[in-house]
N, C-alpha and C. Protein backbone atom coordinates (compact mmCIF):
# COMPACT_ATOMS: atom_id res chain seq x y z
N UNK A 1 -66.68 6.79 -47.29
CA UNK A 1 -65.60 7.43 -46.57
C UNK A 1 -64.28 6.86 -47.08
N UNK A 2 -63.44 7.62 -47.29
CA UNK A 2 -61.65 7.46 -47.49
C UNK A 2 -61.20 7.69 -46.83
N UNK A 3 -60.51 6.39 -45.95
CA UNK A 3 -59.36 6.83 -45.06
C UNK A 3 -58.10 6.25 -46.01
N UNK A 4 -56.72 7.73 -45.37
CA UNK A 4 -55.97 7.27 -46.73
C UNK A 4 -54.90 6.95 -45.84
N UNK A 5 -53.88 5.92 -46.04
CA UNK A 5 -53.04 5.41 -44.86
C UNK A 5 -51.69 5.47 -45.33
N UNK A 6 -50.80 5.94 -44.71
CA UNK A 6 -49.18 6.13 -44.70
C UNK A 6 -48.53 4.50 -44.85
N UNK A 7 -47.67 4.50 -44.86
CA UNK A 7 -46.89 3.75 -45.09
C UNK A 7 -47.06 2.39 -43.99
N UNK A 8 -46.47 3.58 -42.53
CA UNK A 8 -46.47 2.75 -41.51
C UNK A 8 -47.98 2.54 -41.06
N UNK A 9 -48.58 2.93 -41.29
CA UNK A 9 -50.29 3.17 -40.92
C UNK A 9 -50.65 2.07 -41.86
N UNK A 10 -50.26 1.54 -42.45
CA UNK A 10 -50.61 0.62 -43.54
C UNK A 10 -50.29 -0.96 -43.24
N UNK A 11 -49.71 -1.10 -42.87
CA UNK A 11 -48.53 -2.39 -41.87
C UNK A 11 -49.22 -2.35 -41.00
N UNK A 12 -49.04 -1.08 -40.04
CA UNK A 12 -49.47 -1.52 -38.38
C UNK A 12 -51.44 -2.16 -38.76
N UNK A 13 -52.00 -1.66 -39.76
CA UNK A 13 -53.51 -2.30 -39.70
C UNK A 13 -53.86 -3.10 -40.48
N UNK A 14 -52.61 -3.83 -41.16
CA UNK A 14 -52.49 -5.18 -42.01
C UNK A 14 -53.40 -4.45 -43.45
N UNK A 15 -53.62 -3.25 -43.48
CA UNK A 15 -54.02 -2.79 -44.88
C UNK A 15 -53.11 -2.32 -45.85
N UNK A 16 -52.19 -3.30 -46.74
CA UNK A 16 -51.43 -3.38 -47.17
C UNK A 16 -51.47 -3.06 -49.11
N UNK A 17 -53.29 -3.26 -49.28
CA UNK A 17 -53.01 -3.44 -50.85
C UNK A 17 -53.88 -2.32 -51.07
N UNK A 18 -52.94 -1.01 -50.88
CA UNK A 18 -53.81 0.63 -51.38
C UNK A 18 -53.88 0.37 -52.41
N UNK A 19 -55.26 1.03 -53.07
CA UNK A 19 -55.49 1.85 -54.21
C UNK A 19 -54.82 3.17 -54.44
N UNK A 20 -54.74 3.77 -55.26
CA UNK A 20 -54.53 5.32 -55.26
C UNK A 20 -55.64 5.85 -55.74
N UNK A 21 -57.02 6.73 -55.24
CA UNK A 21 -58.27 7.34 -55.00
C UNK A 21 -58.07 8.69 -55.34
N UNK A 22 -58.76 9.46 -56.16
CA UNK A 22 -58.83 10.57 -56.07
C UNK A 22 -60.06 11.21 -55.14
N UNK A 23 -59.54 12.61 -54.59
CA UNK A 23 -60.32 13.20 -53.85
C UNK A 23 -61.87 12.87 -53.54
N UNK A 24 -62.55 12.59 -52.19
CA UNK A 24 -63.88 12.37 -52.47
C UNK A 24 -64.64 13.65 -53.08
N UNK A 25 -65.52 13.55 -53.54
CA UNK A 25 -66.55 14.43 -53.71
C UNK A 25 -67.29 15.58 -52.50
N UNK A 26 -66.96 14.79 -51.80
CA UNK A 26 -67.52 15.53 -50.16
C UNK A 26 -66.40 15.56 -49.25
N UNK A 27 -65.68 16.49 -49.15
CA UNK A 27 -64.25 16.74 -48.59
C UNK A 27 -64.34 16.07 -46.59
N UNK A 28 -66.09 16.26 -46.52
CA UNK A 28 -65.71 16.16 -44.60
C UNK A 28 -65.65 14.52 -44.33
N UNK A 29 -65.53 13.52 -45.87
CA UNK A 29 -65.26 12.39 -45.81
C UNK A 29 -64.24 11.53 -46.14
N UNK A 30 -63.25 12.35 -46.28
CA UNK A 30 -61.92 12.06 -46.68
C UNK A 30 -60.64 12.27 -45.96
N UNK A 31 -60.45 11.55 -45.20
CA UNK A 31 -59.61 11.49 -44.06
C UNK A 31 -58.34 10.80 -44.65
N UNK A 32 -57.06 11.26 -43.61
CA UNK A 32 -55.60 10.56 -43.99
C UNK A 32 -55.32 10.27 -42.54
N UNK A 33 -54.71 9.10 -42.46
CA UNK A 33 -54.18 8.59 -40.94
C UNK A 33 -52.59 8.42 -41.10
N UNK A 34 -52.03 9.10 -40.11
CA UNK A 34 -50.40 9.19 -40.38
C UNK A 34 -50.07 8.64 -39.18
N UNK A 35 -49.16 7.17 -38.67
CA UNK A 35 -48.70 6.57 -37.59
C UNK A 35 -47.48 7.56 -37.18
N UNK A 36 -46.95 8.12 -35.89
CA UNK A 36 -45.91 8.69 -35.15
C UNK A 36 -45.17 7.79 -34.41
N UNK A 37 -44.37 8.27 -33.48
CA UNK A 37 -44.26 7.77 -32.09
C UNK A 37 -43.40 8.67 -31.58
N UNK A 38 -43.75 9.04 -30.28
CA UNK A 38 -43.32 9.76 -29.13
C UNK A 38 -42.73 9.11 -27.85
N UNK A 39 -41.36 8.86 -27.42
CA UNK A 39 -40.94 8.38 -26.27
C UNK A 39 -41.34 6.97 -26.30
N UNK A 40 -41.28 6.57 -27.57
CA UNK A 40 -41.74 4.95 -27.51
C UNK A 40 -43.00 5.06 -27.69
N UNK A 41 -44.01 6.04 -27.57
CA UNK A 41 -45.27 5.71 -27.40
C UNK A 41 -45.92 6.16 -28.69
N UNK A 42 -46.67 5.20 -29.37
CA UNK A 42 -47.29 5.39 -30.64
C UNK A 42 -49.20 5.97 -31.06
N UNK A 43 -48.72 6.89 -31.72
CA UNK A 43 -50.12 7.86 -32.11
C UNK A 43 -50.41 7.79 -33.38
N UNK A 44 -51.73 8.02 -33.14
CA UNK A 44 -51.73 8.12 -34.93
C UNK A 44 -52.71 9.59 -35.19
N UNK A 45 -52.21 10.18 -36.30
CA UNK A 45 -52.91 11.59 -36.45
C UNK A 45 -54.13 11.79 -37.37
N UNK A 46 -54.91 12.21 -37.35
CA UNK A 46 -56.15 11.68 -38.14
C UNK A 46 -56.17 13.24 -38.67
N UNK A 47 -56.19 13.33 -39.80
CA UNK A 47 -56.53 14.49 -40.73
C UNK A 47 -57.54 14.78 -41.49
N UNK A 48 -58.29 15.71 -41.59
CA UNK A 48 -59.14 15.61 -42.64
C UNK A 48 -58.23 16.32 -44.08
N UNK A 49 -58.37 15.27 -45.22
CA UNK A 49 -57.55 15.54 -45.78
C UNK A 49 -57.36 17.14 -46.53
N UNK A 50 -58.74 17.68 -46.79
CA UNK A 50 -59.11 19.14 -47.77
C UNK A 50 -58.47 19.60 -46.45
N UNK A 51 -58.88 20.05 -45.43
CA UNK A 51 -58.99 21.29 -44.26
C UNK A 51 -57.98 21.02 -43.41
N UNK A 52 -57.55 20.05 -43.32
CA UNK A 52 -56.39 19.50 -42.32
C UNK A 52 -56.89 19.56 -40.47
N UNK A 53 -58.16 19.87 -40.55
CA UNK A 53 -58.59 19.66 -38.91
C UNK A 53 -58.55 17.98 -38.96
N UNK A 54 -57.47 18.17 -36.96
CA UNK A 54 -57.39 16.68 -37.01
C UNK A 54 -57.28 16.60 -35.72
N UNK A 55 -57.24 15.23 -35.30
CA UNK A 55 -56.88 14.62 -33.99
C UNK A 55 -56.11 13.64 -33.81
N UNK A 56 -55.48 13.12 -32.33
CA UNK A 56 -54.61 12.38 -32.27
C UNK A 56 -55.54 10.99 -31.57
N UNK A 57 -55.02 9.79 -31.90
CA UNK A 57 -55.25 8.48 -31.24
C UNK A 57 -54.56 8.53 -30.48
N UNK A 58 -54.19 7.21 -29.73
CA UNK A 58 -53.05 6.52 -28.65
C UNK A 58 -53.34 4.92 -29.91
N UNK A 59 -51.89 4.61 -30.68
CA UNK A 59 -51.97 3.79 -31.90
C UNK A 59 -51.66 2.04 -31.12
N UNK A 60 -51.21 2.46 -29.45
CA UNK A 60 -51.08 0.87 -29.30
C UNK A 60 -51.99 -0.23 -29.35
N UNK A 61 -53.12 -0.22 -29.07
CA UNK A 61 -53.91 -1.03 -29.46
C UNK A 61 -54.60 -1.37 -30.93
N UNK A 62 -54.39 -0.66 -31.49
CA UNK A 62 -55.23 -1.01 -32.89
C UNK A 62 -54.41 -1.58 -34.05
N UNK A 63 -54.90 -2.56 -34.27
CA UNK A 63 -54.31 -3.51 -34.87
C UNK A 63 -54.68 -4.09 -36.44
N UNK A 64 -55.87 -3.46 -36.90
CA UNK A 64 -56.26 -3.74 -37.57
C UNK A 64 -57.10 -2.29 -38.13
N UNK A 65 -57.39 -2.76 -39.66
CA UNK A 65 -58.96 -1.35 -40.52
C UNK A 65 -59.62 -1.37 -39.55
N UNK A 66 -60.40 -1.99 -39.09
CA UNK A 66 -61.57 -2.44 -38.22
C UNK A 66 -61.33 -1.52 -37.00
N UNK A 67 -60.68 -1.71 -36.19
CA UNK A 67 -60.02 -0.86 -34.93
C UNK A 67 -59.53 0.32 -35.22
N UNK A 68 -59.29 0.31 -36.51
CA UNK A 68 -58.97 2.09 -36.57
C UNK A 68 -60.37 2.70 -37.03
N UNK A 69 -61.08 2.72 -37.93
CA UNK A 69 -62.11 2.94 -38.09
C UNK A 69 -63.08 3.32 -37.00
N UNK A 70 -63.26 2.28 -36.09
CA UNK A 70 -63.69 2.75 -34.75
C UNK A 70 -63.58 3.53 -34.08
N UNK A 71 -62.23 3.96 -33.92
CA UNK A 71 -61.50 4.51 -33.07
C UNK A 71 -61.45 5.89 -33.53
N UNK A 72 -61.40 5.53 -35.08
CA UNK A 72 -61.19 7.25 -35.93
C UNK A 72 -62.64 7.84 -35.62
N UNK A 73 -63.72 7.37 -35.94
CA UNK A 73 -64.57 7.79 -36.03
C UNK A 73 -65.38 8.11 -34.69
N UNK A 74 -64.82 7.78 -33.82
CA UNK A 74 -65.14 7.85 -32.02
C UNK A 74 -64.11 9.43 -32.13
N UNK A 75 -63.15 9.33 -32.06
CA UNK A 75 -62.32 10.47 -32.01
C UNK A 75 -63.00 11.79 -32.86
N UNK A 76 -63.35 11.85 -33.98
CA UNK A 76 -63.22 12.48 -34.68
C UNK A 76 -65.02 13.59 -34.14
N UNK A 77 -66.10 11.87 -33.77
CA UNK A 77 -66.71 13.02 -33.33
C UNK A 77 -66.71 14.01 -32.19
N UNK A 78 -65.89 13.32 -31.31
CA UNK A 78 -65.59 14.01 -30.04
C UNK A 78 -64.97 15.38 -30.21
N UNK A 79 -64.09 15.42 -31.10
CA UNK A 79 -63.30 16.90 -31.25
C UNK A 79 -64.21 17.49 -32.04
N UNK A 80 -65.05 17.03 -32.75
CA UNK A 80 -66.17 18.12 -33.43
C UNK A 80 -67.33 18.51 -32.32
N UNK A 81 -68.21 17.70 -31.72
CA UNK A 81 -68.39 17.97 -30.78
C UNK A 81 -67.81 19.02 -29.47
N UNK A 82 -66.65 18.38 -29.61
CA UNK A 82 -66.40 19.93 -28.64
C UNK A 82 -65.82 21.20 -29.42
N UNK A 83 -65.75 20.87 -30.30
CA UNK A 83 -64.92 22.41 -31.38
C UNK A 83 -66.14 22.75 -31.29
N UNK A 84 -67.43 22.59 -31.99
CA UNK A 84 -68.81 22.86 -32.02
C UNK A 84 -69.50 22.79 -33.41
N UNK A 85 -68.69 22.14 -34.37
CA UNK A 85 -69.24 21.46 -35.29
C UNK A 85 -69.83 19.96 -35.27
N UNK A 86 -70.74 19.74 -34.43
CA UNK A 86 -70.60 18.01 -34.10
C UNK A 86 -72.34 18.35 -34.95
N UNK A 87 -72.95 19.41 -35.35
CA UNK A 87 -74.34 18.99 -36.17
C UNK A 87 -73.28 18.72 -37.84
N UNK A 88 -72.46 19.20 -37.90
CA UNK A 88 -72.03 18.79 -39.42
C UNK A 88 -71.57 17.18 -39.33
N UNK A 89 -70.80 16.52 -38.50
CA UNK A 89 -70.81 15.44 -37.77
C UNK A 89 -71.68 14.53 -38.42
N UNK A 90 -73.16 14.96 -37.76
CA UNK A 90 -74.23 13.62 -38.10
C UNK A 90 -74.66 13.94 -38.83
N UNK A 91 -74.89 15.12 -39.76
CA UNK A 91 -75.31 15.21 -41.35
C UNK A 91 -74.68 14.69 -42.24
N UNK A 92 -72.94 15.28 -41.91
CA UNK A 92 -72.23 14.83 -43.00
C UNK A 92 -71.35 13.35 -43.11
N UNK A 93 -70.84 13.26 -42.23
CA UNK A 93 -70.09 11.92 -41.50
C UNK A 93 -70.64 10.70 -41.61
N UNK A 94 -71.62 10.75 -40.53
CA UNK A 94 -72.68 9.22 -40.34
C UNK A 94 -72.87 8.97 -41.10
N UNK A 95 -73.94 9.13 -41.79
CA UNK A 95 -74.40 8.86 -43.42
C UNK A 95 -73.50 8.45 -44.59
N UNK A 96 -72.06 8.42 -44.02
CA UNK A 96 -71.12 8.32 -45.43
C UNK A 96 -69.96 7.41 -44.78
N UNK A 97 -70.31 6.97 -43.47
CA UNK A 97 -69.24 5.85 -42.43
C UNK A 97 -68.96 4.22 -43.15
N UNK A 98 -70.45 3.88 -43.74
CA UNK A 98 -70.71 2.63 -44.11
C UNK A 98 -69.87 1.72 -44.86
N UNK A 99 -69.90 2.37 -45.73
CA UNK A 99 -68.60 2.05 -46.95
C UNK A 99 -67.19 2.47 -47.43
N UNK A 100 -66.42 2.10 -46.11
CA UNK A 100 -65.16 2.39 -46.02
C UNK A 100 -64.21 2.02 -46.72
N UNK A 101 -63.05 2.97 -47.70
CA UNK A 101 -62.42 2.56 -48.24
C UNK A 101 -60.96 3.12 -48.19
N UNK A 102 -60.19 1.94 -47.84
CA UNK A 102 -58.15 2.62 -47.45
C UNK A 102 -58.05 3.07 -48.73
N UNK A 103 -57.20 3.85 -48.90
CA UNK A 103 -56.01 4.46 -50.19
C UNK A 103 -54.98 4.78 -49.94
N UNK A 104 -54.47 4.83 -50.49
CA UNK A 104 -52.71 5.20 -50.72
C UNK A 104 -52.88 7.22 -50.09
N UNK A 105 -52.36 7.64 -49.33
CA UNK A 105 -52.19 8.78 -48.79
C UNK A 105 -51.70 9.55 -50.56
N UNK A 106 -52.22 10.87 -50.33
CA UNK A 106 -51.76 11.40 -51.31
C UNK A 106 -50.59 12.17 -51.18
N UNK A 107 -50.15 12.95 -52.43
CA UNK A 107 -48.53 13.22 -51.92
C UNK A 107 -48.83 14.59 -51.75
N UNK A 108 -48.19 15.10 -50.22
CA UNK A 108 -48.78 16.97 -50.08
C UNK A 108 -47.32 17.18 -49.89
C-alpha cells in the first residue's frame, strides 16, 4: 500500500523523508492523505489516488505513520462498507495493508 502525504501531512506524522513512487500497480492501493483545518479544527482527507473516492478523519489525535494508518484504514473500510463496496475492501485492501509505504503526493 502507498499512502502519499502532503506537505503538512508529512510534519504532522513525523514522516518527513518521502520518496517520490510511481503509481501502484493496483490503483484500490494507492491512497493520498491531504491535512486541512476547519474553525481550528483539523482533518485529514484520505483519497484514493486513481478514482478520488475519499473520506475525512478528525487529524487531532494522530501523531504519527502508525496512527494514521490505523485510522486510514478503519475509515476507509467503513465508507466502503456503507457505499457497498466493502467485498472489494477485503479482496483488494487487506491483503496489500502489510507493507506500507509514505511518498511524496503526486502533482495533480
Amino acid at each position: 500500500m502507498i499512502i502519499r502525504l502532503g506537505n503538512t501531512s508529512a510534519k504532522k506524522t513525523r514522516e518527513t523523508e518521502l520518496a517520490t513512487r510511481p503509481a501502484h500497480p493496483n490503483p484500490l492501493v494507492d491512497w493520498s492523505a491531504r491535512l486541512f483545518t476547519v474553525s481550528g479544527v483539523q482533518y485529514i482527507l484520505i483519497s484514493n489516488t486513481a478514482s478520488l473516492y475519499s473520506t475525512v478523519l478528525f487529524g487531532r489525535d494522530i501523531t504519527d505513520g502508525g496512527q494514521l494508518i490505523e485510522r486510514m484504514t478503519w475509515a476507509i473500510r467503513e465508507v466502503m462498507e456503507h457505499d457497498g463496496p466493502g467485498p472489494a475492501y477485503e479482496k483488494h485492501l487487506v491483503p496489500e495493508t502489510g507493507p506500507v509505504t509514505f511518498a511524496k503526493a503526486l502533482n495533480r
